[in-house]
Protein backbone atom coordinates (compact mmCIF):
# COMPACT_ATOMS: atom_id res chain seq x y z
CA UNK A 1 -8.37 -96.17 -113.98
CA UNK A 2 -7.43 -97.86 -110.83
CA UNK A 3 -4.91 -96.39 -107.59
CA UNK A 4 -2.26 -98.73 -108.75
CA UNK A 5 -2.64 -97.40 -112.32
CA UNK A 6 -2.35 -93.68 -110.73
CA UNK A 7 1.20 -95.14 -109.02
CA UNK A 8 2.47 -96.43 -112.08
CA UNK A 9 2.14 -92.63 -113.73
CA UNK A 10 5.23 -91.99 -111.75
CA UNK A 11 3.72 -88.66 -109.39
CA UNK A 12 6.25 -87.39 -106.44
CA UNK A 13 2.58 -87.51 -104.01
CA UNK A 14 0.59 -90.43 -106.42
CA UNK A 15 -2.09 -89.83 -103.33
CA UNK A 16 -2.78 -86.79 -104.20
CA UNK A 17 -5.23 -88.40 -106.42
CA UNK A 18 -7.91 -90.41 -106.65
CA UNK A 19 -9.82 -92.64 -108.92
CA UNK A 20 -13.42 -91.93 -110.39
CA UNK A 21 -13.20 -95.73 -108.62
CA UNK A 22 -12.42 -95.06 -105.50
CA UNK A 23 -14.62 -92.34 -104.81
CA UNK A 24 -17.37 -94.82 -106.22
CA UNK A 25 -16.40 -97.01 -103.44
CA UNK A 26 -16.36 -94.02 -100.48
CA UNK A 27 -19.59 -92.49 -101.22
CA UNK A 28 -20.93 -93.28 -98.59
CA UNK A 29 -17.86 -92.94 -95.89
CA UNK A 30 -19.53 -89.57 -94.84
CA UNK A 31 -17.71 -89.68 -91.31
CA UNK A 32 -14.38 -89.64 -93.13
CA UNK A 33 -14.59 -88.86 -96.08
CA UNK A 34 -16.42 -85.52 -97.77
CA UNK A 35 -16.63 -85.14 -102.02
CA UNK A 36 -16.88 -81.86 -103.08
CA UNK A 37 -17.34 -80.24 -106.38
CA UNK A 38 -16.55 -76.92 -107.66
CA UNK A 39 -16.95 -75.77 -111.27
CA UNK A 40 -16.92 -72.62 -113.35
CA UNK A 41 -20.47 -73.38 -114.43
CA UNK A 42 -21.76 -72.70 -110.89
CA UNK A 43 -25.24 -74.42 -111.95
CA UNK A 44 -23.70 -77.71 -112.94
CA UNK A 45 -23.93 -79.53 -109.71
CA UNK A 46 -27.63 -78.63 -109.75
CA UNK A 47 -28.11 -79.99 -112.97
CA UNK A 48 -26.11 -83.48 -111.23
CA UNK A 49 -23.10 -84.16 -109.44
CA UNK A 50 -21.59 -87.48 -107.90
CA UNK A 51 -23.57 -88.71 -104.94
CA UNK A 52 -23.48 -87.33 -101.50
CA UNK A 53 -21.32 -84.25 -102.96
CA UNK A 54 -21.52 -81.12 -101.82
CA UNK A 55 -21.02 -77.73 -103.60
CA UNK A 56 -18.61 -75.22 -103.22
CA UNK A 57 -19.25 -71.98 -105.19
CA UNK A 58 -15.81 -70.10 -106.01
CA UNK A 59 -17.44 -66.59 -105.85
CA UNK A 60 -19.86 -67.27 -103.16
CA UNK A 61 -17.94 -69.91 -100.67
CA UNK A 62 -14.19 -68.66 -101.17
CA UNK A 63 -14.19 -64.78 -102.18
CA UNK A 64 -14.49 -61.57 -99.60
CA UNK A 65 -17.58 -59.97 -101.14
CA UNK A 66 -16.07 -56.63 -100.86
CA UNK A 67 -12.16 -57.11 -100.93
CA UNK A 68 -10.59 -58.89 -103.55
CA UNK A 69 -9.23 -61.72 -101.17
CA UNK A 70 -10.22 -64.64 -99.76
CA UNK A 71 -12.51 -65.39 -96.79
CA UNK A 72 -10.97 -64.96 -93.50
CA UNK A 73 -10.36 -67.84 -91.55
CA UNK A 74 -13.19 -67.59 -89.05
CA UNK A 75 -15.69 -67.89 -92.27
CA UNK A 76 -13.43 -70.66 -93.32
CA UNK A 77 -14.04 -72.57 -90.17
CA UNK A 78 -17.69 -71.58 -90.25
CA UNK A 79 -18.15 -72.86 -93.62
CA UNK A 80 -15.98 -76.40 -92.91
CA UNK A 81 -18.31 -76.85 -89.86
CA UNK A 82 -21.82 -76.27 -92.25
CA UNK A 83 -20.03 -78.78 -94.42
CA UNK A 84 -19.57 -81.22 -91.90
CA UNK A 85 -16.34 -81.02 -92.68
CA UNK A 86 -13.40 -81.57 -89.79
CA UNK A 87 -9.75 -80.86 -90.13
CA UNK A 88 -9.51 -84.65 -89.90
CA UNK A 89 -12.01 -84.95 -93.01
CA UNK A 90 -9.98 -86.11 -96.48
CA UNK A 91 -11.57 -83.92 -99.08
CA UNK A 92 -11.80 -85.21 -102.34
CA UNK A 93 -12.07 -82.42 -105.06
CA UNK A 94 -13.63 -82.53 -108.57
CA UNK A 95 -15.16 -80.68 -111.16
CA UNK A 96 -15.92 -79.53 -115.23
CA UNK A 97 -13.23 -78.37 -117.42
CA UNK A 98 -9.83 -80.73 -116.44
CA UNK A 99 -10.57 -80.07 -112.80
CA UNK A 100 -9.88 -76.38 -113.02
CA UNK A 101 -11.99 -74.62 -110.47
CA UNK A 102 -11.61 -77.99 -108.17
CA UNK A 103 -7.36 -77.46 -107.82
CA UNK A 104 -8.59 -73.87 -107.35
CA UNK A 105 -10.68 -75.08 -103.86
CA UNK A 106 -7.93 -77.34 -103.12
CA UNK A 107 -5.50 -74.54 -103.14
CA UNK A 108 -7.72 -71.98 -101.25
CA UNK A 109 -8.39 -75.27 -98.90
CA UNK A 110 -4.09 -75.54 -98.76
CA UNK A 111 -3.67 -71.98 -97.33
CA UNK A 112 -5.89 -72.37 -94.22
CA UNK A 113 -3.58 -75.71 -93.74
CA UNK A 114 -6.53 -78.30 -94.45
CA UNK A 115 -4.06 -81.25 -94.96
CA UNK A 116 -5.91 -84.32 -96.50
CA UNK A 117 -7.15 -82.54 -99.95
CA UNK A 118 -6.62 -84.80 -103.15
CA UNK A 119 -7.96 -84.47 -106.28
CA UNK A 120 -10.53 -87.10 -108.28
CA UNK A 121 -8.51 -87.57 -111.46
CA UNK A 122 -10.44 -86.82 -114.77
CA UNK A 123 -13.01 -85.08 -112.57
CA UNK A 124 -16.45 -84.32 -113.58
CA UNK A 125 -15.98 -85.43 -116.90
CA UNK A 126 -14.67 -88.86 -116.54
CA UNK A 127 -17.21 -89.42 -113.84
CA UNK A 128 -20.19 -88.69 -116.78
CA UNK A 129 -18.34 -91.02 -119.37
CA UNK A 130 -17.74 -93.81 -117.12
CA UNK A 131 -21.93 -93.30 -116.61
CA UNK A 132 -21.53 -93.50 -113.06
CA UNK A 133 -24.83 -92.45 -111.16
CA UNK A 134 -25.34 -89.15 -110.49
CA UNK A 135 -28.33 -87.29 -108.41
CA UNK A 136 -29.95 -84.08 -108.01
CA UNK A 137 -30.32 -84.52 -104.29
CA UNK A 138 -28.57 -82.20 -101.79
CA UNK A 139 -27.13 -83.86 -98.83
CA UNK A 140 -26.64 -82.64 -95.34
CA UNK A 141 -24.28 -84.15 -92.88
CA UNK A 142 -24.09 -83.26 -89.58
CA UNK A 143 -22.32 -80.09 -88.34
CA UNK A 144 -18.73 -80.64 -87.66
CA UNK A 145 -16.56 -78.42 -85.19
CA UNK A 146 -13.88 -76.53 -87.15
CA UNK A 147 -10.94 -74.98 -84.90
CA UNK A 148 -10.54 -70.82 -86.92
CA UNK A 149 -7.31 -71.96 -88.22
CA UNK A 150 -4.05 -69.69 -89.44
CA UNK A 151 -4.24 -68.67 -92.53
CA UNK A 152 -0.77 -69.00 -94.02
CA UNK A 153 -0.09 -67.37 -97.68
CA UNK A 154 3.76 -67.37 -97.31
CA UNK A 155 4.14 -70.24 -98.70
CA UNK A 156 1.73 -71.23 -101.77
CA UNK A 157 0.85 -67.57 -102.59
CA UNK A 158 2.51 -64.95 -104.42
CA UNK A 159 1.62 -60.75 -104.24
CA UNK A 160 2.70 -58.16 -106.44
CA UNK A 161 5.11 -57.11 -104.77
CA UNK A 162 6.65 -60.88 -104.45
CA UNK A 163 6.28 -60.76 -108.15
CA UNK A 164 8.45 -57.60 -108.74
CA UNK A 165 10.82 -59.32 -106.11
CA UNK A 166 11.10 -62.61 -108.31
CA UNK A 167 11.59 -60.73 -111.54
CA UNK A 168 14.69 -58.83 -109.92
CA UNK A 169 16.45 -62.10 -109.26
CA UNK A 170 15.38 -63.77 -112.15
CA UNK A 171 13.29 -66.29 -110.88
CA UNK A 172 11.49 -68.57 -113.18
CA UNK A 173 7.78 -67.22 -114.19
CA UNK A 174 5.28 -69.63 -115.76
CA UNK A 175 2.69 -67.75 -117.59
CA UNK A 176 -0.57 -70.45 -117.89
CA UNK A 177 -2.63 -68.39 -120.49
CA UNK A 178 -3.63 -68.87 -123.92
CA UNK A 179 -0.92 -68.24 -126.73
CA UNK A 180 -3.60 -65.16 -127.35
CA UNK A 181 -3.28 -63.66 -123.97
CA UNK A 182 0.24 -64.26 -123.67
CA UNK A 183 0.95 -62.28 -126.59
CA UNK A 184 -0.96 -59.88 -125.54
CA UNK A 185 -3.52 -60.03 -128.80
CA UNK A 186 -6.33 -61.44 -126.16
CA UNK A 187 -7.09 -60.04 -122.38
CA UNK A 188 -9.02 -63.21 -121.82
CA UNK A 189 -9.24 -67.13 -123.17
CA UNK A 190 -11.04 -66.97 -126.84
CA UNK A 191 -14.88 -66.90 -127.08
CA UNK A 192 -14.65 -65.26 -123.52
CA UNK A 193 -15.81 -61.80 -123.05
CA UNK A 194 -12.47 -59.77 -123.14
CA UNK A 195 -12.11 -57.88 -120.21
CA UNK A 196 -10.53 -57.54 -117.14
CA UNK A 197 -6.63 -55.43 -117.84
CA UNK A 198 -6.49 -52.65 -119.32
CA UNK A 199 -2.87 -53.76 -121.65
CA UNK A 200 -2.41 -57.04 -122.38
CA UNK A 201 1.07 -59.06 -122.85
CA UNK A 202 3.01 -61.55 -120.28
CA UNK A 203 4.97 -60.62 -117.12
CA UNK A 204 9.00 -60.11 -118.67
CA UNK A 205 10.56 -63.63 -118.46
CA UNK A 206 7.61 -65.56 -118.16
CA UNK A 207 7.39 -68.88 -120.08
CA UNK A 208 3.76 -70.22 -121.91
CA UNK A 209 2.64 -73.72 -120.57
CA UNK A 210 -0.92 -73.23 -121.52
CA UNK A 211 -2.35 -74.84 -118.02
CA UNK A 212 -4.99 -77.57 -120.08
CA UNK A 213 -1.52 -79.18 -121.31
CA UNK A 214 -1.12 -81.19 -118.46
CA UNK A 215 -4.60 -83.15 -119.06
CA UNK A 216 -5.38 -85.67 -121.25
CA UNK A 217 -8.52 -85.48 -123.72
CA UNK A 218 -10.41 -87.46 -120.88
CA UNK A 219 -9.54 -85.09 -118.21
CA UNK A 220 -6.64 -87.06 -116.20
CA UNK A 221 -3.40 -85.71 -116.00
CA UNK A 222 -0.67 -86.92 -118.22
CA UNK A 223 1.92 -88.80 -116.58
CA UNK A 224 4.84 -87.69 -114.53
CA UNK A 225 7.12 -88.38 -117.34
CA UNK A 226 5.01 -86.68 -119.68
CA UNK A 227 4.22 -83.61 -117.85
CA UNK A 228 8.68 -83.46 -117.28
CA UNK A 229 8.60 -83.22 -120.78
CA UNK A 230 6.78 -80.16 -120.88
CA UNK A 231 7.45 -78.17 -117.76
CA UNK A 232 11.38 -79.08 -118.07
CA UNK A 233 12.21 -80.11 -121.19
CA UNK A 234 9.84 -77.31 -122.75
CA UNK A 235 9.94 -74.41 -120.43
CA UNK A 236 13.14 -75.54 -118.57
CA UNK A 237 12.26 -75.38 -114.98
CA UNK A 238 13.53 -77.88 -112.13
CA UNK A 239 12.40 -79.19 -109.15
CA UNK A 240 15.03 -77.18 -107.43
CA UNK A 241 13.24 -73.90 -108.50
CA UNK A 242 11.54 -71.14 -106.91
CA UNK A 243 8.26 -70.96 -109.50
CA UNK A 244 5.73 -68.34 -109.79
CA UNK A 245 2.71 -69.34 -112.12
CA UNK A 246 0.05 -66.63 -112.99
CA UNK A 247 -2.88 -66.41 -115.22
CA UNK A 248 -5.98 -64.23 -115.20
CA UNK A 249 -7.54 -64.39 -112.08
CA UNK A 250 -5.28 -66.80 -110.48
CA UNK A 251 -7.53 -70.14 -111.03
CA UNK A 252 -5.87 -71.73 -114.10
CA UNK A 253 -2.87 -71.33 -112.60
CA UNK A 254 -4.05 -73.06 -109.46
CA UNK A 255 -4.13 -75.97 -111.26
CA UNK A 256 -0.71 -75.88 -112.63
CA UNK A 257 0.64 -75.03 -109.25
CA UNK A 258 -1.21 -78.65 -108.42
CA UNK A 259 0.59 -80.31 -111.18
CA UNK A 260 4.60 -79.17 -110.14
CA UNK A 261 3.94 -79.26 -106.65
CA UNK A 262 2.04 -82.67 -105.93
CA UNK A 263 2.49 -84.35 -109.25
CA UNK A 264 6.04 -83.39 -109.69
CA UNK A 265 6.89 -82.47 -106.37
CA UNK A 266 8.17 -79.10 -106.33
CA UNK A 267 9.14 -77.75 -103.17
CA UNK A 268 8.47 -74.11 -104.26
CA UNK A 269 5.90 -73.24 -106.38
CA UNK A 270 4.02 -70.18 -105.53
CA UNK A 271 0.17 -69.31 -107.25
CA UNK A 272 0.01 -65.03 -108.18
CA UNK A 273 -3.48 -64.94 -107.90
CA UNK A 274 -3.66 -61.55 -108.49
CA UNK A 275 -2.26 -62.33 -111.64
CA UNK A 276 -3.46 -60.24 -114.98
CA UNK A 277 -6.11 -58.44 -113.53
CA UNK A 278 -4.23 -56.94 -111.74
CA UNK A 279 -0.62 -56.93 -113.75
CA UNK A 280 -2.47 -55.75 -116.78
CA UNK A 281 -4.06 -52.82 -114.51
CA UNK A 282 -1.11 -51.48 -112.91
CA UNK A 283 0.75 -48.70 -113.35
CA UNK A 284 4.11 -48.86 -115.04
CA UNK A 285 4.37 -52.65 -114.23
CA UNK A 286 6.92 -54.09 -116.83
CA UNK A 287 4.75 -55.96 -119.98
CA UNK A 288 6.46 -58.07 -122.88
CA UNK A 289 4.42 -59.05 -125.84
């Protein structure tokens, strides 16, 4: 798959991704450009990854190891600088499973204001079937000075609290679980160990878009017309629409919150990260099954 034949999907931001081609032909623009890959199999990119990419671990490179939150952003800026990475840098994102734990570093990336973040369409798993080369090596780059930056969750991220507000006015709730979670008969995806809430169901309201719907079986996303079908003809959202998605832990949902705001170019779509770890754990909070 080639740029133009991204365009022709019909995406609101087309540039938002990137061909398994393209980053074939930038891996070795190091001063500009900087591949990284992020997986839920953490060992993965030891096993190989796409030349010149580096790793970013979601528990170890992204979390607070003692409050459930994200780094602050002076570790942010410390970790872009180890990376070589400068705000100027276009980070190109891939990874296993559909890109799932790659729109999840994007969107971590997206509330510290890192601008030019797009995604390598089919990921990981494209990359392997195309046999494109892969290494085991581990490259360094130069260090790279990283202004701390402001880290702004207004406007991509959604609390509890901004949850209960959203249900009081109604506000459309996409719920990007398995059928079995959403009905509350699972507390995690199938063959997973099932744990994490203590009740299981959907937030009141919510619609199921089970998040792997928007890929196709070789890991790109479906097209723009395609993925209308399902978010609006299906679940009946709009671009006008203040969304919340949620799922577990908030990382399958990252990637849906990639697909209606740079794919479909929603103005408002907000990720609950919190989701039903914490939903499923709380206190009187309102479940439907």
């Amino acid at each position: 798959m080639t740029e133009q034949q991204i365009a022709e999907k019909g995406y609101a931001h087309p540039k938002a991704l990137v061909s398994t081609e393209w980053v074939a032909e930038h891996l070795n623009d190091t001063e500009n450009v900087c591949i990284i890959e992020s997986d839920e199999d953490v060992l993965l990119y030891e096993v190989g990854h796409v030349p010149n990419a580096l790793k970013i671990d979601w528990v170890e490179d992204l979390n607070d190891p003692l409050v459930r939150d994200y780094l602050d952003p002076e570790k942010f800026a410390s970790l872009m600088g180890e990376k070589g990475i400068s705000p100027g840098t276009t980070v190109v994102f891939y990874g296993d499973k559909n890109n799932w734990w790659a729109t999840y570093a994007l969107w971590v990336f997206r509330l510290f204001g890192h601008e030019n973040v797009v995604v390598m369409d089919g990921g990981r798993k494209k990359w392997e079937a195309e046999e494109r080369e892969m290494t085991q090596e581990v490259p360094s780059f130069p260090r790279a000075e990283y202004p701390t930056p402001t880290r702004d969750d207004e406007k991509i991220r959604a609390f509890k609290r901004d949850v209960e507000e959203h249900l009081e006015k109604r506000g459309p709730l996409v719920d990007v679980r398995s059928p079995g979670e959403y009905s509350g008969e699972l507390l995690h995806m199938p063959d997973y160990p099932q744990e994490g809430a203590m009740r299981g169901g959907h937030i009141p309201g919510a619609a199921n878009v089970p998040w792997a719907r928007a890929a196709n079986e070789d890991g790109t996303f479906k097209s723009a017309e395609e993925l209308k079908e399902i978010y609006e003809g299906e679940a009946g959202l709009s671009e006008d629409d203040d969304v919340v998605a949620y799922c577990r832990i908030g990382e399958r949902s990252s990637h849906t919150w990639f697909v209606l705001s740079y794919l479909l170019g929603y103005e408002r779509v907000r990720n609950y990260d919190g989701s039903w770890t914490e939903w499923g754990n709380s206190v009187r909070a309102p479940i439907e099954r």
